[in-house]
Protein backbone atom coordinates (compact mmCIF):
# COMPACT_ATOMS: atom_id res chain seq x y z
CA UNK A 1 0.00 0.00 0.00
CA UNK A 2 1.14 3.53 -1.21
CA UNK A 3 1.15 6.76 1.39
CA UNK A 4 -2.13 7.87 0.19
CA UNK A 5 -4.19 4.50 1.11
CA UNK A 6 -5.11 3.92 4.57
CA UNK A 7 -3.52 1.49 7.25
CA UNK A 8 -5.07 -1.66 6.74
CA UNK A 9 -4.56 -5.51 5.48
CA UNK A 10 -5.97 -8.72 4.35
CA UNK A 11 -4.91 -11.84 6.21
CA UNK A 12 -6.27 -15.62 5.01
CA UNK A 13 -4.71 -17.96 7.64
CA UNK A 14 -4.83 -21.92 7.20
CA UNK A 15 -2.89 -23.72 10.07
CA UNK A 16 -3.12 -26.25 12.63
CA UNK A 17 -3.01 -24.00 15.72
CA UNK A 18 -4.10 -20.29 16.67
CA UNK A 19 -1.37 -18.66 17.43
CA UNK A 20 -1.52 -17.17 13.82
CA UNK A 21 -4.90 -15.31 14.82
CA UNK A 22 -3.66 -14.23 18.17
CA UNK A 23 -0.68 -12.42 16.32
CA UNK A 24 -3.28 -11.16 14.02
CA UNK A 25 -5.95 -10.05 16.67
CA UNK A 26 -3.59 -8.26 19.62
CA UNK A 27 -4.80 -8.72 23.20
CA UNK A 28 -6.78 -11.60 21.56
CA UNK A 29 -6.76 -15.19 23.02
CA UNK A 30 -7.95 -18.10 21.29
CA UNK A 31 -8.82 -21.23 22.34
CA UNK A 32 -9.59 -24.48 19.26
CA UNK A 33 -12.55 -26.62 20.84
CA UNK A 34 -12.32 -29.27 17.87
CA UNK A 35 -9.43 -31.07 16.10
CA UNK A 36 -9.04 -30.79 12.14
CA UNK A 37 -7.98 -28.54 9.79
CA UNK A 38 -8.34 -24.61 10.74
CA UNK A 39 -9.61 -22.10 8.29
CA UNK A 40 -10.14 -18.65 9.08
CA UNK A 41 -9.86 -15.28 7.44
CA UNK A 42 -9.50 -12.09 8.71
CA UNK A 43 -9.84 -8.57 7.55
CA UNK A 44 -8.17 -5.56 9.74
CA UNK A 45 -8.47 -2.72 8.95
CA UNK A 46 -6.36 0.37 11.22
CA UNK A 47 -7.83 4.03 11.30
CA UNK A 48 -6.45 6.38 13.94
CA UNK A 49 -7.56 4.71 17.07
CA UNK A 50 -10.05 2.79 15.74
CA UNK A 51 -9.52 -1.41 15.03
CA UNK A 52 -11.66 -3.01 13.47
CA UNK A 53 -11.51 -7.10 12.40
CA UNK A 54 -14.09 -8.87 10.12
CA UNK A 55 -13.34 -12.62 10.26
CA UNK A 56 -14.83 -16.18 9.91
CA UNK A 57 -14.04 -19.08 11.93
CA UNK A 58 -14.96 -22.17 10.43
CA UNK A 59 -14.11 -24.37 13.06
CA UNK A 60 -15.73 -24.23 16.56
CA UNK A 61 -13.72 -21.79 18.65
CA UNK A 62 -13.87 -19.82 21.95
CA UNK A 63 -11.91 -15.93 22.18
CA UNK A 64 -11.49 -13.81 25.33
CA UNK A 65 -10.04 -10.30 25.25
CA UNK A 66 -10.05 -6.66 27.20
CA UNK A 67 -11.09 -3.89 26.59
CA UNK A 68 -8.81 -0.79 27.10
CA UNK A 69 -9.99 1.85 29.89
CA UNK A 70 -10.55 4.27 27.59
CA UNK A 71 -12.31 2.82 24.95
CA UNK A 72 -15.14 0.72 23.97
CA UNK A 73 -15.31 -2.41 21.91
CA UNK A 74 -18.21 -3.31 19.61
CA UNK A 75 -19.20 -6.64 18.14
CA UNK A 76 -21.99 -7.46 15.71
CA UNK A 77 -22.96 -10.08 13.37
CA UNK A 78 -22.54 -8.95 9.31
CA UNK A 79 -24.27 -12.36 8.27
CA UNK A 80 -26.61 -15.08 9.51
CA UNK A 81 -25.12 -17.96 11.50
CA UNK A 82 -24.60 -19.22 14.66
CA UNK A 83 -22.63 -18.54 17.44
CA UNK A 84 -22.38 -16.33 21.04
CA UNK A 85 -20.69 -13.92 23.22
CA UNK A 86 -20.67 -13.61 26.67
CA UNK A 87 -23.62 -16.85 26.31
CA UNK A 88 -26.14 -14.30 24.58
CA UNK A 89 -26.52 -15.70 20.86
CA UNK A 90 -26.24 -14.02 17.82
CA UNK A 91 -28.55 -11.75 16.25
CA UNK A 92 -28.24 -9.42 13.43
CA UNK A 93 -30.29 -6.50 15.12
CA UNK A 94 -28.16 -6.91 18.18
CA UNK A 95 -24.77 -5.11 19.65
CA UNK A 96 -22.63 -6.32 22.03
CA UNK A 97 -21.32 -2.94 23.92
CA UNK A 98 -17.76 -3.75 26.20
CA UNK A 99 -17.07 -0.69 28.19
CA UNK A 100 -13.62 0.31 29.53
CA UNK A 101 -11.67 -2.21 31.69
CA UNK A 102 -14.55 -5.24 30.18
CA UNK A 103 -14.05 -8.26 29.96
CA UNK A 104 -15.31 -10.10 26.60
CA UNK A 105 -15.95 -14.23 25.80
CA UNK A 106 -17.14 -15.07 22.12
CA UNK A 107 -17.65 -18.76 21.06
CA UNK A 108 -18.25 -19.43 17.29
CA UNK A 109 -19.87 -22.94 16.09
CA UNK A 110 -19.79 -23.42 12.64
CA UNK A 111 -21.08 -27.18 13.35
CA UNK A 112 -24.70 -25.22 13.65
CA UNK A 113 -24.71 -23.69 10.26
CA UNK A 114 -23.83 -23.68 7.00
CA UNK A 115 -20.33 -22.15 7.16
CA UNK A 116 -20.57 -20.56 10.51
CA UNK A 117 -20.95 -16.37 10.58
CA UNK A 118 -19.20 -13.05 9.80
CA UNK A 119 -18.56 -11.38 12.65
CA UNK A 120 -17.13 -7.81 13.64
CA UNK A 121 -15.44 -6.11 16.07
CA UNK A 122 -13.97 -2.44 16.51
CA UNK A 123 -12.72 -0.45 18.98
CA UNK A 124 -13.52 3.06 19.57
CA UNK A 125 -12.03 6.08 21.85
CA UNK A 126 -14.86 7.05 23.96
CA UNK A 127 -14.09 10.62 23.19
CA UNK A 128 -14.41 9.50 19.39
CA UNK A 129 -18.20 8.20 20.30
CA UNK A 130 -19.41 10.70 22.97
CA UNK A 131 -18.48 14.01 24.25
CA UNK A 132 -16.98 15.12 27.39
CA UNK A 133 -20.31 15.86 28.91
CA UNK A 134 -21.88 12.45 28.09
CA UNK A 135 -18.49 10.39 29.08
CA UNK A 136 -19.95 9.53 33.11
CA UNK A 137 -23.23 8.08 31.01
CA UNK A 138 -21.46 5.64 28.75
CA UNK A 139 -19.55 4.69 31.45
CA UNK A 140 -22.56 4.06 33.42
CA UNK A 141 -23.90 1.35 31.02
CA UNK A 142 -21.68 -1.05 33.00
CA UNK A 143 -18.90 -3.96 31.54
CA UNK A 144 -21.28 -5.12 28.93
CA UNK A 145 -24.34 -3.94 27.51
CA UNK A 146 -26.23 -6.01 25.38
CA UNK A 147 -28.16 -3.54 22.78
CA UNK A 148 -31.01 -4.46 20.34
CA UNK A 149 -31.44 -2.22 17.67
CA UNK A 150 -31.25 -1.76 13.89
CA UNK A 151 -28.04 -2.18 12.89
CA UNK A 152 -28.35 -2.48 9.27
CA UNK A 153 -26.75 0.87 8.61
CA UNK A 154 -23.76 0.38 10.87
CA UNK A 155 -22.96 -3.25 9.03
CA UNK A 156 -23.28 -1.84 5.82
CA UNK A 157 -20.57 0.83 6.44
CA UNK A 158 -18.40 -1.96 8.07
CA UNK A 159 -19.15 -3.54 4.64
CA UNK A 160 -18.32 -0.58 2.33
CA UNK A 161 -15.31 -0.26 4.10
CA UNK A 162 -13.68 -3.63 3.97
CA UNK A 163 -14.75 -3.60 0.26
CA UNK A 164 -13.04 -0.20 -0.49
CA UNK A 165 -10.16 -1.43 1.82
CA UNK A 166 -9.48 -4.99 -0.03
CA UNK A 167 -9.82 -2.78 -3.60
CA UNK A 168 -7.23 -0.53 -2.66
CA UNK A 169 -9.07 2.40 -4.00
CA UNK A 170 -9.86 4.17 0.29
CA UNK A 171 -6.98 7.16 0.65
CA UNK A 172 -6.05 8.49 3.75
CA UNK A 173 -8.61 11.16 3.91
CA UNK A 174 -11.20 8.63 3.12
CA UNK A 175 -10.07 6.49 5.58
CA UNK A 176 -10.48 9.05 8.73
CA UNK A 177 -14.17 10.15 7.21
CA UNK A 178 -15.12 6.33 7.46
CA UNK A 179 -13.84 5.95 11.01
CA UNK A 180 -15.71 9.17 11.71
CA UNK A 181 -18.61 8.02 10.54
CA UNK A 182 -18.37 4.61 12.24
CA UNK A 183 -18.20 6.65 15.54
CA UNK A 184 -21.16 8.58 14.76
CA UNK A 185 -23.55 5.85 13.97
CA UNK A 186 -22.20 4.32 17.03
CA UNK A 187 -23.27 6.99 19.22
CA UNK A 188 -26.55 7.64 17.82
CA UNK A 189 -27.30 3.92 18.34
CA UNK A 190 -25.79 3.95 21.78
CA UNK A 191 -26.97 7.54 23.20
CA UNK A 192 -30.37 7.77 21.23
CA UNK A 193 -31.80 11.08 22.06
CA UNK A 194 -33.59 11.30 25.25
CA UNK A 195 -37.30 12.92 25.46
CA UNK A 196 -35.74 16.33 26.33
CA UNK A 197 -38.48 19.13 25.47
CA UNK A 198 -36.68 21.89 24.13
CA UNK A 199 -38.13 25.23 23.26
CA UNK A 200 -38.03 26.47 19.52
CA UNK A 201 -36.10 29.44 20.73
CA UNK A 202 -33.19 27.33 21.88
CA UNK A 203 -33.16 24.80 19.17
CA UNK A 204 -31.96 27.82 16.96
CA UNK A 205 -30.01 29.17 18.88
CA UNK A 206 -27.69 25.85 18.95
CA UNK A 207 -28.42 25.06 15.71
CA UNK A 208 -26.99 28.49 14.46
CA UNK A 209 -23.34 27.87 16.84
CA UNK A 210 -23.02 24.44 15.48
CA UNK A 211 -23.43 26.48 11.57
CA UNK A 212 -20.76 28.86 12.90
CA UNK A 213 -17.95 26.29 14.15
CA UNK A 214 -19.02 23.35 11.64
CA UNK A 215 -16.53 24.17 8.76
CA UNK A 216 -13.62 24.54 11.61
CA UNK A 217 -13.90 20.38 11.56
CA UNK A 218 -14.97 18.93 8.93
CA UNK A 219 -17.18 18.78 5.54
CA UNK A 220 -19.86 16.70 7.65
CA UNK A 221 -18.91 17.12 11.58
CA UNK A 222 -20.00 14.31 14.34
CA UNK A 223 -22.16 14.98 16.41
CA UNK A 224 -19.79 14.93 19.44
CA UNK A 225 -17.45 17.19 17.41
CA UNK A 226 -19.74 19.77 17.47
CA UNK A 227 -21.26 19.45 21.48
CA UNK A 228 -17.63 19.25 22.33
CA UNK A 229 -16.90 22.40 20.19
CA UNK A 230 -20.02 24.15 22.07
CA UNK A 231 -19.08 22.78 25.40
CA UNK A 232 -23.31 20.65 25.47
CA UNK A 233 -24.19 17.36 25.75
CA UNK A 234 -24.39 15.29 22.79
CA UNK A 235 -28.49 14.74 23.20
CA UNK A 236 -29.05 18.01 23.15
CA UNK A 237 -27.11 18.84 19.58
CA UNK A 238 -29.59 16.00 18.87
CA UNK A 239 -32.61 17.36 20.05
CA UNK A 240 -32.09 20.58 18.55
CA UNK A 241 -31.49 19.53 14.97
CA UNK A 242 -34.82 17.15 15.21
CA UNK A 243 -36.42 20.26 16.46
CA UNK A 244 -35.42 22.83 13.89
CA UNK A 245 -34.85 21.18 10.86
CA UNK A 246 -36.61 17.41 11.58
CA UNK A 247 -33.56 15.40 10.75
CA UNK A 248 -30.84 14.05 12.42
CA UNK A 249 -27.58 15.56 12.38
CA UNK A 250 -25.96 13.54 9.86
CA UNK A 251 -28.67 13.51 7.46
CA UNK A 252 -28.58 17.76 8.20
CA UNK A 253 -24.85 18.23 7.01
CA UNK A 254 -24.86 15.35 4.45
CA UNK A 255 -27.69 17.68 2.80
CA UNK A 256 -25.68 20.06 2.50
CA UNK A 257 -22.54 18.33 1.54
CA UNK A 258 -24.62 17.22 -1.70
CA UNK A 259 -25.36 20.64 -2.02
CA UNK A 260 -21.79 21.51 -2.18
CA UNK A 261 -20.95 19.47 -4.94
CA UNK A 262 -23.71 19.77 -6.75
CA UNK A 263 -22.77 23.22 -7.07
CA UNK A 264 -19.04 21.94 -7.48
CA UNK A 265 -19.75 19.45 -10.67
CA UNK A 266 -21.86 22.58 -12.38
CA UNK A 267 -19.19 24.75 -12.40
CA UNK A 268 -16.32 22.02 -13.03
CA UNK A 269 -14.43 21.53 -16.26
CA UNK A 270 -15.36 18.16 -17.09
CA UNK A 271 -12.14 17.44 -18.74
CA UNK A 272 -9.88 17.96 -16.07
CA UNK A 273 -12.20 17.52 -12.74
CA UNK A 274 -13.41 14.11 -11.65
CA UNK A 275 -16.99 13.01 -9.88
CA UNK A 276 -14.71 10.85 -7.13
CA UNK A 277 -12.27 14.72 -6.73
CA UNK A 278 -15.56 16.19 -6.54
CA UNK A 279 -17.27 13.50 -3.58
CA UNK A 280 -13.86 13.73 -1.56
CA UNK A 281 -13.83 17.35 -1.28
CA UNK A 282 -17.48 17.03 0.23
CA UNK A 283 -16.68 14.96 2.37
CA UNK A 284 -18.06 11.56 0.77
CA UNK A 285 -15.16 8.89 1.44
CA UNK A 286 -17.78 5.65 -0.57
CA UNK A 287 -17.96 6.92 -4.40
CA UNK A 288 -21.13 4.25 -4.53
CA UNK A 289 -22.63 5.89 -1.62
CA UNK A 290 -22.46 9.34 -2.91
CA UNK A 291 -23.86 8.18 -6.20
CA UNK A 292 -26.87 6.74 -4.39
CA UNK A 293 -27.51 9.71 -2.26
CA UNK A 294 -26.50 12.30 -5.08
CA UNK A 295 -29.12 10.51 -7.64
CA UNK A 296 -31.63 10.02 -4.19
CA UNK A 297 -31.64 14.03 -3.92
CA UNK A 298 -31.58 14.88 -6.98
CA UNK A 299 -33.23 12.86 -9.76
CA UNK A 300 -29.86 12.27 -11.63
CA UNK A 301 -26.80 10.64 -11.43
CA UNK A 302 -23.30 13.21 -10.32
CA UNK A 303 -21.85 11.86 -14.14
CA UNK A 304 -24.61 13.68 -15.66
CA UNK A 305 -24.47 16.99 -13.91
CA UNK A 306 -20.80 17.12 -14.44
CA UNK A 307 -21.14 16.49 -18.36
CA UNK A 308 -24.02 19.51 -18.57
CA UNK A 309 -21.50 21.31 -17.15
CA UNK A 310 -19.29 21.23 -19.96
């Protein structure tokens, strides 16, 4: 890999013991509870802080691991099969939350379906999930939580991002914008919005300071990025946007991201400017994804807009 990609790698391991996957997987202990031939692949994948591993045992198999004090550790299925952590089965609409200083048993049985499951795990800062002023409440969900949810969205950007990762085509810049967006779906899955009634007046008047500091961070800031930069709690960044505008805060600034390069590809020389240049400097890291949304907003693919333009 080149400077510009990001930090990550492939590994396919075939061998007769584990100590291969511990090497892979540090802090990671494995235990075989069958005899045969092992077969397991794993995908890491590095960002900042953030680890994340996508891997298959097929063979039955038991793991145990910590989780650093000041971070959590998330684990979900990506695929249907069978298996457990801490004895609670699998589920695809369920997370497994390990909060600093937890402890964490997985088991995987393959022997119970077809090819056993796809699993993930990733670490997270806790300041890269929640702000300051929400850190005492995450902490207060205890050693493991056990969360049921929708997690479609979260294991489809887990998905994207292997993909882009094992194509070689995710940069550096793209890399950070998908771990900051796999910290912001975590948190709005993990600190969903509390019934806070907030007055109209208010709701502006946080809306307007998060306008005011939002292109000090980023094309499409976190949600914790901006309570931090305002010195509130997450929920109530939250509440305000749902308030004012009736979307969440990611859908708010991805708006206007589109909106950016929409403007962008109509005044771009098609010859020397490209859609992917173009979804980058909005802040778009998946050129898929942007497609989708770009056509979803408005009626036509970025391709098109950008050949108008010339």
């Amino acid at each position: 890999l080149d400077d510009r990609c990001a930090p990550a790698a492939s590994l396919t391991v075939t061998v007769d013991d584990v100590s291969h996957v511990e090497a892979a997987i540090p802090g990671m202990r494995v235990s075989r509870l069958d005899r045969g031939r092992m077969a397991t692949e794993l995908t890491l994948v590095g960002i900042d802080d953030i680890g994340l591993c996508v891997g298959r045992f097929d063979f039955r198999v038991s793991t145990e691991g910590g989780v650093g004090r000041d971070e959590l550790r998330i684990a979900l299925q990506l695929e249907a099969g069978s298996g457990s952590w801490n004895g609670s089965a699998f589920d695809l609409d369920r997370l497994w939350v390990y909060g600093p200083g937890a402890d964490h048993v997985g088991a995987a049985d393959p022997q119970r379906a077809a090819r056993g499951t796809t699993w993930a795990t990733f670490a997270l800062p806790v300041e890269a999930v929640v702000s300051t002023a929400e850190r005492d409440r995450v902490g207060r969900r205890g050693r493991l939580s056990i969360l049921d949810t929708d997690a479609g969205r979260l294991r489809r950007t887990i998905c994207d991002l292997v993909a882009e990762v094992r194509a070689h085509t995710l940069t550096v810049d793209g890399a950070h914008r998908a771990g900051r967006e796999l910290g912001e779906i975590t948190a709005a899955m993990l600190l969903a919005p509390e019934n806070a009634r907030m007055r109209i007046s208010s709701a502006y008047q946080i809306t307007r300071r998060c306008l005011d500091v939002a292109d000090d961070l980023d094309a499409m800031p976190t949600t914790a990025e901006l309570a931090s930069a305002l010195g509130i709690s997450d929920r109530w960044v939250r509440s305000a946007f749902n308030r004012v505008y009736g979307v969440s805060v990611s859908a708010f600034f991805r708006a206007r991201s589109l909106h950016r390069a929409r403007r962008a590809l109509m005044t771009a020389a098609p010859m020397s400017t490209s859609v992917a240049e173009v979804a980058m400097a909005a802040g778009f890291w998946h050129l898929g994804r942007f497609s989708g949304y770009y056509r979803a907003h408005f009626g036509e693919h970025p391709r098109t807009t950008l050949d108008r333009a010339a």
